[in-house]
Structure formats: C-alpha cells, structure tokens
Protein backbone atom coordinates (compact mmCIF):
# COMPACT_ATOMS: atom_id res chain seq x y z
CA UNK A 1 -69.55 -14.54 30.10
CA UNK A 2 -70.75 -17.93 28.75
CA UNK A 3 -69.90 -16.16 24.79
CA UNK A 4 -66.62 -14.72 26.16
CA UNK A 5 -65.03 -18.38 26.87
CA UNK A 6 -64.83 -20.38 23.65
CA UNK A 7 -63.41 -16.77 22.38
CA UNK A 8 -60.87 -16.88 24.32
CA UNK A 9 -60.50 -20.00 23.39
CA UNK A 10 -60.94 -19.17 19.39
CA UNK A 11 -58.05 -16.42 20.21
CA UNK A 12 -55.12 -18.69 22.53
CA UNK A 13 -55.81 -21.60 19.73
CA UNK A 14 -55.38 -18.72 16.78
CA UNK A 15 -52.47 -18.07 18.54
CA UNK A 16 -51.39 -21.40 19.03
CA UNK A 17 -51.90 -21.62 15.08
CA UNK A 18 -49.95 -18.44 14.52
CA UNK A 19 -46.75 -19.78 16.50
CA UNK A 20 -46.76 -22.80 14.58
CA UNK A 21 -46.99 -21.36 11.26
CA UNK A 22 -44.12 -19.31 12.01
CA UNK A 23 -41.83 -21.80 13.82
CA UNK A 24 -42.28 -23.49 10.64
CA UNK A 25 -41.60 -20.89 8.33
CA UNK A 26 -38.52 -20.08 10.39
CA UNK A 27 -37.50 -23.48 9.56
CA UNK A 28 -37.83 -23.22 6.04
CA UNK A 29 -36.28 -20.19 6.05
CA UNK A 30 -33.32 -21.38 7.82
CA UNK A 31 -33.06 -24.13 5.56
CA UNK A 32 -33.36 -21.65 2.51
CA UNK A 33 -30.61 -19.15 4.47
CA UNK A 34 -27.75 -21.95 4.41
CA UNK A 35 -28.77 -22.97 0.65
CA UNK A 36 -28.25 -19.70 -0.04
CA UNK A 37 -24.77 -19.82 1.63
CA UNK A 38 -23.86 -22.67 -0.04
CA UNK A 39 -24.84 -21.29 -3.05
CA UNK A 40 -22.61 -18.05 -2.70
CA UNK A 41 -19.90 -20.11 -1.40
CA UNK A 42 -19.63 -22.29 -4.54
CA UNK A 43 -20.26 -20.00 -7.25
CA UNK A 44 -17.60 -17.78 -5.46
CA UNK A 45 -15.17 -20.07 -6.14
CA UNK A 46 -16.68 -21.25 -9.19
CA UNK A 47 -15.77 -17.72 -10.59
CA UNK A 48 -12.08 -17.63 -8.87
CA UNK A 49 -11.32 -21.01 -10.87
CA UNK A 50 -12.93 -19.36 -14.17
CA UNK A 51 -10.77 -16.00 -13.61
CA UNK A 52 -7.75 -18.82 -13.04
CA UNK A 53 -8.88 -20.58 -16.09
CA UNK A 54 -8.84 -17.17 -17.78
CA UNK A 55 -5.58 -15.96 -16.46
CA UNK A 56 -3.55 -19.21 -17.42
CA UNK A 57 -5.35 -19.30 -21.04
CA UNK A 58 -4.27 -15.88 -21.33
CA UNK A 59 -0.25 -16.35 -20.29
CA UNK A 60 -0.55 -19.56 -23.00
CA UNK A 61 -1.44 -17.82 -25.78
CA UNK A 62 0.88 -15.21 -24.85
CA UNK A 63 3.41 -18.14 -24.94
CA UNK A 64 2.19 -19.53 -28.35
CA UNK A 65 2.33 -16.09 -30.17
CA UNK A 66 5.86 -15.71 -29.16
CA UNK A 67 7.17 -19.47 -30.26
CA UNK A 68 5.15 -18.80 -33.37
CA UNK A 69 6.98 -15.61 -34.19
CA UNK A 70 10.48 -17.53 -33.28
CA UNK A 71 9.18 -20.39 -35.83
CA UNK A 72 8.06 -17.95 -38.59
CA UNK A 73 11.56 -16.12 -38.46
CA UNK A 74 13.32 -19.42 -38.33
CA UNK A 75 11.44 -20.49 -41.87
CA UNK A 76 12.37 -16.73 -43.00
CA UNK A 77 16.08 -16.63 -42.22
CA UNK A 78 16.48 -20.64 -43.45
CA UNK A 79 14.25 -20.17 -46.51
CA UNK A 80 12.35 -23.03 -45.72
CA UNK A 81 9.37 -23.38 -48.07
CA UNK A 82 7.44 -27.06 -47.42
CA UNK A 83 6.21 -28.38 -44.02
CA UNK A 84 9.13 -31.49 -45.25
CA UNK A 85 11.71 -28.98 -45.06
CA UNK A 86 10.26 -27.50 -41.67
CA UNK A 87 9.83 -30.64 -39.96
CA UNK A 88 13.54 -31.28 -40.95
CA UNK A 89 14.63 -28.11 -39.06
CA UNK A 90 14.58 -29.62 -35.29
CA UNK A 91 14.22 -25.82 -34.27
CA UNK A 92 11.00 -25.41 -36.47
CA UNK A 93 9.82 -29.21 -35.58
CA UNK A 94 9.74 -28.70 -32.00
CA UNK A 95 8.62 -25.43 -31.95
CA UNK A 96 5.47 -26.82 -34.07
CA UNK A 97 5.24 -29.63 -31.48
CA UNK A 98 4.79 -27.12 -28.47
CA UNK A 99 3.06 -25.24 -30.51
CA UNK A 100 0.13 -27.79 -30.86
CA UNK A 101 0.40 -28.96 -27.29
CA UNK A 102 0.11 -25.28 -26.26
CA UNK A 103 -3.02 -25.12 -28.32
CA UNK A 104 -4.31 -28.43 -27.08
CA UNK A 105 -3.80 -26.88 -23.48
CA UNK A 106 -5.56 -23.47 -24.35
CA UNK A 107 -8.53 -25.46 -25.82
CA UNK A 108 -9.20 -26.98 -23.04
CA UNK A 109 -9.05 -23.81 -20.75
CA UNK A 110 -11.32 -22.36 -22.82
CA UNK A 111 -13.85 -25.33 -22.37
CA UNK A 112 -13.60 -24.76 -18.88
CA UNK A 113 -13.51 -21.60 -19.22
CA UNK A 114 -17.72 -21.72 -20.48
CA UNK A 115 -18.04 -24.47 -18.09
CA UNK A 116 -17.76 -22.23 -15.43
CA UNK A 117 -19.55 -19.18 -16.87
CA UNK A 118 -22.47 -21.90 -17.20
CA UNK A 119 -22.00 -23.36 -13.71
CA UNK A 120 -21.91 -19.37 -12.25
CA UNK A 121 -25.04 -18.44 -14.27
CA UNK A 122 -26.69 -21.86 -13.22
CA UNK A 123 -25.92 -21.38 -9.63
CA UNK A 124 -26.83 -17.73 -9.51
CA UNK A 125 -30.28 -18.42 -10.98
CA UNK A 126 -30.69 -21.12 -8.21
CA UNK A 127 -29.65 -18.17 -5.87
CA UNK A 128 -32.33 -15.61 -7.18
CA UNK A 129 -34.98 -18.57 -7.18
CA UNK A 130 -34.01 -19.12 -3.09
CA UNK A 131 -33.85 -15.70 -2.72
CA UNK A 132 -37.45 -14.87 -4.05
CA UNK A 133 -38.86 -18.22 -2.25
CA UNK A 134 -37.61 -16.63 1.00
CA UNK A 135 -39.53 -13.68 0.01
CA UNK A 136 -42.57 -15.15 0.22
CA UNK A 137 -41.73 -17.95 2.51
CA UNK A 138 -45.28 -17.87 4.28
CA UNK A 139 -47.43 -18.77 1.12
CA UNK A 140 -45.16 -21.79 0.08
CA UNK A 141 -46.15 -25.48 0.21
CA UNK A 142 -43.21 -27.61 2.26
CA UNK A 143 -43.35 -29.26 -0.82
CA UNK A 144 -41.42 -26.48 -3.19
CA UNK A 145 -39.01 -25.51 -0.12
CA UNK A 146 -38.10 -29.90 -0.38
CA UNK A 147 -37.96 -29.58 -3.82
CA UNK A 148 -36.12 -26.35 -4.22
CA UNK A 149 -33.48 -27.39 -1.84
CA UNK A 150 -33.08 -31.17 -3.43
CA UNK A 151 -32.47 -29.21 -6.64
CA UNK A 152 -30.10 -27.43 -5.64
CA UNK A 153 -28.03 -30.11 -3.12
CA UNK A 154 -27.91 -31.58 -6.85
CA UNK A 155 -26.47 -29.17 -8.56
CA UNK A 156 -23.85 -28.47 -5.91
CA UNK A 157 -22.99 -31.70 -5.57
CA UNK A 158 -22.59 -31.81 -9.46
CA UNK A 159 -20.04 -28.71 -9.27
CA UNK A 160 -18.65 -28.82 -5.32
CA UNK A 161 -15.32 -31.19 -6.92
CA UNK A 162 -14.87 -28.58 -9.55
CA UNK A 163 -14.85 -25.53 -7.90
CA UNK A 164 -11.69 -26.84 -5.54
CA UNK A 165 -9.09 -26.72 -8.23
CA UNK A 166 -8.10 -26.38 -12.12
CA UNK A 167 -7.28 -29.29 -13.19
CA UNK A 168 -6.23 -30.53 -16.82
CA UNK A 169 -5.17 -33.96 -17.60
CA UNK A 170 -2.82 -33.45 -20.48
CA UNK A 171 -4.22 -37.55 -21.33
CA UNK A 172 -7.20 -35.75 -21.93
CA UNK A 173 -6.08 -33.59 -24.65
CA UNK A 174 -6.70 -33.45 -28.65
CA UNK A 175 -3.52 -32.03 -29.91
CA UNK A 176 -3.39 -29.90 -33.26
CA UNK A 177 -1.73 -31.99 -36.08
CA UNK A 178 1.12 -30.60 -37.71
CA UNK A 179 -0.22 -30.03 -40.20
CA UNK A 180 -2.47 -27.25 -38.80
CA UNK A 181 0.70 -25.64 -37.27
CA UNK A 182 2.44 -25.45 -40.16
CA UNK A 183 -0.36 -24.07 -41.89
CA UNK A 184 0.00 -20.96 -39.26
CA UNK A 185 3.68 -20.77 -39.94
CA UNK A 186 3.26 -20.50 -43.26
CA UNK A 187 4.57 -17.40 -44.53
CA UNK A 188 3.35 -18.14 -48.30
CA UNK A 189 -0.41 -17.81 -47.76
C-alpha cells in the first residue's frame, strides 16, 4: 500500500501534466485557427481586387483597340503621313492623347495586377505554413507559434489597406509620349 501512494501520485500529477499540455496547445491552436481566418479572409479579397484589376484592364484595352482603329482610319481617309500632320488633325491628336492615358491606366492595372498574384501566393504560403504548424501543434516550441503568428500579423498588416479597394491615382501615372502612339498609328511601318 505504502508503493501504491506516490503512484497515484506519479499518475494524478501525469495527469495534471497532460491537462496542461493540452490547455496550452488548445491555445495555440486557437491562436493559429483565427490566423488562419484572417489569412483566408484577406487573400479572398486580395483575389476579388486582382479579378477587378483584371476585369477593368481588360474593358481598357478593349477601349484602346477601338480609338486606335478610329485614329488609324482617320490617318487613312485624310492621308496623313507625319506625326506633324497627325498632331495637326485635333481628331487624331486627341485620340493619341487618350490613347496614352489609356495605356498609362492599363500599365498600372497590370502592376497591380502581379501585385496581387504575389500578395495571394504570399498569403497562401503563410496559410499552408499555419496549416501544417496546426498539424503538429503538440511538438512545437511557443516560440515558432509567436513567431509564426508575428509574421504573419506583418504581412497582413502590409496588405489589409490594399485588399479594401482598387485604387489608381492618375498623379501617379507615366503616360506614353506621343511619340510612341503615333508610332502604333502608323500605317507606313
């Protein structure tokens, strides 16, 4: 009876142990489950602002092909043979004037455009790492959990303003000389 006492004792405090552990990985794991929702929420609308970004880039150079055909039949039916004589033509001049800004505008859409594939292939990553940390929550330091989940509070914080809404700043924009229009337009080449 005298053995069967500090056994008991061995067992309730192995028990004790056992609780412990797993109130604490149920903490981690918590904290991994709403990293993980954070992480799905973002790159969810990470990819609805890069299919936005896509769709808009799209309609643009829908919109540029069209005023490009209107400017190349314009320098057919007038003859026009320079960029002088085309810039002369207020038709052709502003039509290579929205033409460039239209290009400055699809430019930048397609910028953002591999912004957000990066930011969705950056955030899914981040996803798989949680994901396979939760796997194995048990045999992980509180350490990597910290560091995982200051990693990616980071990175969402880096991309949370983003994913709200498309925004271009047409101050922003580099728009195509001319020159570069023109050279498009121009039937002779």
């Amino acid at each position: 009876m005298n053995k069967a006492i500090p056994l008991l004792s061995l067992a309730i405090g192995g028990l004790i142990l056992f609780s412990a552990m797993t109130v604490m990985a149920n903490d981690k794991g918590d904290q991994l489950y709403r990293t993980m929702a954070d992480i799905s929420l973002l790159s969810s609308q990470m990819s609805q602002r890069k299919e936005d970004a896509i769709e808009t880039r799209d309609q643009l150079i829908a919109q540029l092909k069209a005023i490009s055909e209107e400017a190349k039949q314009e320098i057919q039916d007038k003859k026009i043979e320079t960029q002088a004589q085309a810039l002369e033509n207020s038709r052709i001049f502003y039509d290579m004037r929205l033409m460039a800004e239209i290009q400055a505008y699809v430019d930048r859409y397609t910028q953002r455009i591999r912004y957000y594939r990066v930011a969705c292939d950056r955030l899914g990553y981040l996803y798989q790492q949680a994901d396979d940390d939760l796997k194995i929550i048990h045999t992980l330091s509180d350490l990597k959990i910290e560091a995982l989940i200051n990693q990616v509070g980071k990175v969402l914080d880096g991309y949370l303003t983003d994913a709200q809404t498309l925004v271009i700043k047409p101050e922003t924009l580099s728009i195509v000389p001319l020159e570069q229009i023109w050279t498009r337009l121009n039937p002779a080449r």
